[in-house]
C-alpha atoms as a PDB file:
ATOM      1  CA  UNK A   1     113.060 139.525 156.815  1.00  0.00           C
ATOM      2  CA  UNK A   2     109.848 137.376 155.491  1.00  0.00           C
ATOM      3  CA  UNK A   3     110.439 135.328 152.651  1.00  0.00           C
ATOM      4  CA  UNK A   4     107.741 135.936 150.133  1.00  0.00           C
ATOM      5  CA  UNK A   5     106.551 132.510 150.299  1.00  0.00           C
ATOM      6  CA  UNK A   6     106.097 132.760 153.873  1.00  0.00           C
ATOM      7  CA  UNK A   7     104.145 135.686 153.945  1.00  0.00           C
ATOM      8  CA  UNK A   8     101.622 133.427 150.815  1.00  0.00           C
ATOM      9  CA  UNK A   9     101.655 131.091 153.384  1.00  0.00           C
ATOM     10  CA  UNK A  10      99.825 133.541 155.614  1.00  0.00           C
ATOM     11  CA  UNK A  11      97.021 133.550 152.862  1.00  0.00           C
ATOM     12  CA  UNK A  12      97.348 130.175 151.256  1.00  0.00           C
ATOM     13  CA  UNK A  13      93.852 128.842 152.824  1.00  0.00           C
ATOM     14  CA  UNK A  14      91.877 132.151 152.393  1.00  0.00           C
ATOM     15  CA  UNK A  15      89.962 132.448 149.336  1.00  0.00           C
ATOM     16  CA  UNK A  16      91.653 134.015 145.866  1.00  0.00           C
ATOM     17  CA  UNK A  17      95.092 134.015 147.710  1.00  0.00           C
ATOM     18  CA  UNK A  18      98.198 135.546 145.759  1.00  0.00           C
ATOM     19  CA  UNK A  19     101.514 136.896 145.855  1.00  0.00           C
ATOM     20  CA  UNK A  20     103.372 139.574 143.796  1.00  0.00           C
ATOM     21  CA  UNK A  21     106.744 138.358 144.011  1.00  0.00           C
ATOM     22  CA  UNK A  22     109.167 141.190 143.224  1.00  0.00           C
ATOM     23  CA  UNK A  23     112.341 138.942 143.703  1.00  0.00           C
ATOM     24  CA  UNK A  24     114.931 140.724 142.207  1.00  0.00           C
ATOM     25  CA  UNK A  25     113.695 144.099 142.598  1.00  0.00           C
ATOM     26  CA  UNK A  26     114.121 146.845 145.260  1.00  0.00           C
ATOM     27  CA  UNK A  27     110.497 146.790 145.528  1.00  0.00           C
ATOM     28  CA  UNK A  28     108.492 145.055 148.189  1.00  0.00           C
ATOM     29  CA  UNK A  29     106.607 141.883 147.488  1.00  0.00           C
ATOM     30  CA  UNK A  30     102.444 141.771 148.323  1.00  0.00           C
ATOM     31  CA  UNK A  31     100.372 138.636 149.234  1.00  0.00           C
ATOM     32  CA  UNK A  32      96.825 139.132 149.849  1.00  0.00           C
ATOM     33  CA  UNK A  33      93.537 137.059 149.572  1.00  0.00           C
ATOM     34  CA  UNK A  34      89.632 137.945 150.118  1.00  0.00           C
ATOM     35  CA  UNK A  35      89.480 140.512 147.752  1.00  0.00           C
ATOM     36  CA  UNK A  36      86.556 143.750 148.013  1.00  0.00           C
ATOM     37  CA  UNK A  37      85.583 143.027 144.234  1.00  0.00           C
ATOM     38  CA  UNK A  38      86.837 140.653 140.742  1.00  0.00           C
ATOM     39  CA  UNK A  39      86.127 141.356 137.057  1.00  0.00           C
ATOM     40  CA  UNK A  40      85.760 138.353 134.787  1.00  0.00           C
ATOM     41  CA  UNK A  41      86.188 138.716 131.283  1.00  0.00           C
ATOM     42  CA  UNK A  42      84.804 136.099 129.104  1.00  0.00           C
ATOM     43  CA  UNK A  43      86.114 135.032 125.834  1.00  0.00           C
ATOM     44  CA  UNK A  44      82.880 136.379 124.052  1.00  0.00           C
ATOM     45  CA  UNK A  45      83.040 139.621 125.469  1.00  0.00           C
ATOM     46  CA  UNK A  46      80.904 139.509 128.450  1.00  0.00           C
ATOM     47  CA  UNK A  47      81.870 141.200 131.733  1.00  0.00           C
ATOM     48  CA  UNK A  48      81.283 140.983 135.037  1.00  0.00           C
ATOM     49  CA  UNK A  49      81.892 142.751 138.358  1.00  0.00           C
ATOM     50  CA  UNK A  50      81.928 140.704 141.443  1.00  0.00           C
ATOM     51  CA  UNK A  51      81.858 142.036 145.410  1.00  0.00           C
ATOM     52  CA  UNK A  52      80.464 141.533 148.414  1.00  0.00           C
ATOM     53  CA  UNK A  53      77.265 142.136 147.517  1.00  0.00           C
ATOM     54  CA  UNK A  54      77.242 139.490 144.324  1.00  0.00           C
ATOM     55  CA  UNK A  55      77.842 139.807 140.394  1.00  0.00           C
ATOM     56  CA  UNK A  56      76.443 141.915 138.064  1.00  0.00           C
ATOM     57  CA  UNK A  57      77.004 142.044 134.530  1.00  0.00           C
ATOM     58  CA  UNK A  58      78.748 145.157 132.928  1.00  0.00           C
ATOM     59  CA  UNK A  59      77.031 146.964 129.387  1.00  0.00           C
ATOM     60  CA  UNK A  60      80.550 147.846 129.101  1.00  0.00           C
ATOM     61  CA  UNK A  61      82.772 145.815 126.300  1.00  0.00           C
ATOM     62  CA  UNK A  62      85.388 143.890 127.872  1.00  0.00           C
ATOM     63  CA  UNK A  63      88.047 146.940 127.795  1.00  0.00           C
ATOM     64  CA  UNK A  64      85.962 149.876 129.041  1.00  0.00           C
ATOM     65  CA  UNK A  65      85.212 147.180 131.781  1.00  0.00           C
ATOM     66  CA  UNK A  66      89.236 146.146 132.683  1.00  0.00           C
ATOM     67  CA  UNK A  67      89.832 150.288 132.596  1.00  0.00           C
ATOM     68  CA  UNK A  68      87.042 151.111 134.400  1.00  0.00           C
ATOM     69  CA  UNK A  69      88.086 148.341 137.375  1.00  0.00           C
ATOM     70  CA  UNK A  70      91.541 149.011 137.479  1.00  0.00           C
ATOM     71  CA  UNK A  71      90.708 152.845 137.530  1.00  0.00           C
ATOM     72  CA  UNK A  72      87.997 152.129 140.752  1.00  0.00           C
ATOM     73  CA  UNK A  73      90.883 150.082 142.434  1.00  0.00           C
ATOM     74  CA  UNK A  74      93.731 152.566 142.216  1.00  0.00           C
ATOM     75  CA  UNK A  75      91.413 155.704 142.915  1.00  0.00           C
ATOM     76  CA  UNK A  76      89.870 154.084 146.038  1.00  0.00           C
ATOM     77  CA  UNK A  77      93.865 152.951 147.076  1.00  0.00           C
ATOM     78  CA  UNK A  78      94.837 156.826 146.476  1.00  0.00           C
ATOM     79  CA  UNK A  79      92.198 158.193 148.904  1.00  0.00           C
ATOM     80  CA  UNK A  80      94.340 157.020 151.877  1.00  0.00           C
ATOM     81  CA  UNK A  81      96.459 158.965 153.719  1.00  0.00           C
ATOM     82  CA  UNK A  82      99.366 156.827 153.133  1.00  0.00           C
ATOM     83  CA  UNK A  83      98.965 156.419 149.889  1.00  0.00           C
ATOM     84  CA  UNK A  84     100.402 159.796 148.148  1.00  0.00           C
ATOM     85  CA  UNK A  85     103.467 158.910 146.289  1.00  0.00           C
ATOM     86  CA  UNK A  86     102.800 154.775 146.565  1.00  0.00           C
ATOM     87  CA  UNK A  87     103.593 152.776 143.932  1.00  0.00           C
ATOM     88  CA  UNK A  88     100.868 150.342 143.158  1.00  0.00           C
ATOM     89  CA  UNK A  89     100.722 146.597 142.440  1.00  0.00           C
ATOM     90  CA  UNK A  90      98.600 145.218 139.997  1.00  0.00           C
ATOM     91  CA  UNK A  91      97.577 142.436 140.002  1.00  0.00           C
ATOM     92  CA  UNK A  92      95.428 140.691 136.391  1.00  0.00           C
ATOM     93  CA  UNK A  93      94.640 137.374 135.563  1.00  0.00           C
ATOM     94  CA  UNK A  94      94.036 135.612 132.032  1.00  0.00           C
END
């Protein structure tokens, strides 16, 4: 079995690196890095959406914009194959 900090290793030089450590759990732990897209939320209420293609700002305030992204993420996880009764990480930074 991979320890979780050996699988962040794996990812530890790629950009936005991170691990989900469910220690302690039955569930499975996730690293990952180079994500598809990033939301920032400033402190005075501005948004934006980052991806491949650059950053935009949202017209959205800064909670239609976190529901909005964490809606996009899970619905374009759930339109795998794999994915029917998968419980998903989440992963949100402050």
């Amino acid at each position: 079995m991979l320890a979780p900090w050996d699988l962040f290793a794996r990812h530890s030089d790629r950009p936005f690196g991170y691990l989900l450590d469910r220690a302690g759990t039955d569930m499975w732990s996730f690293a990952g890095s180079d994500p598809g897209a990033q939301l920032r939320v400033y402190d005075d209420g501005r948004a934006y959406r980052g991806d491949r293609e650059g950053w935009r700002e949202l017209d959205d305030g800064p909670l239609e914009a976190i529901d909005a992204f964490v809606n996009e993420g899970e619905a374009n996880v759930r339109a795998e194959p794999f994915a029917d009764d998968l419980v998903l990480p989440r992963t949100v930074g402050y």
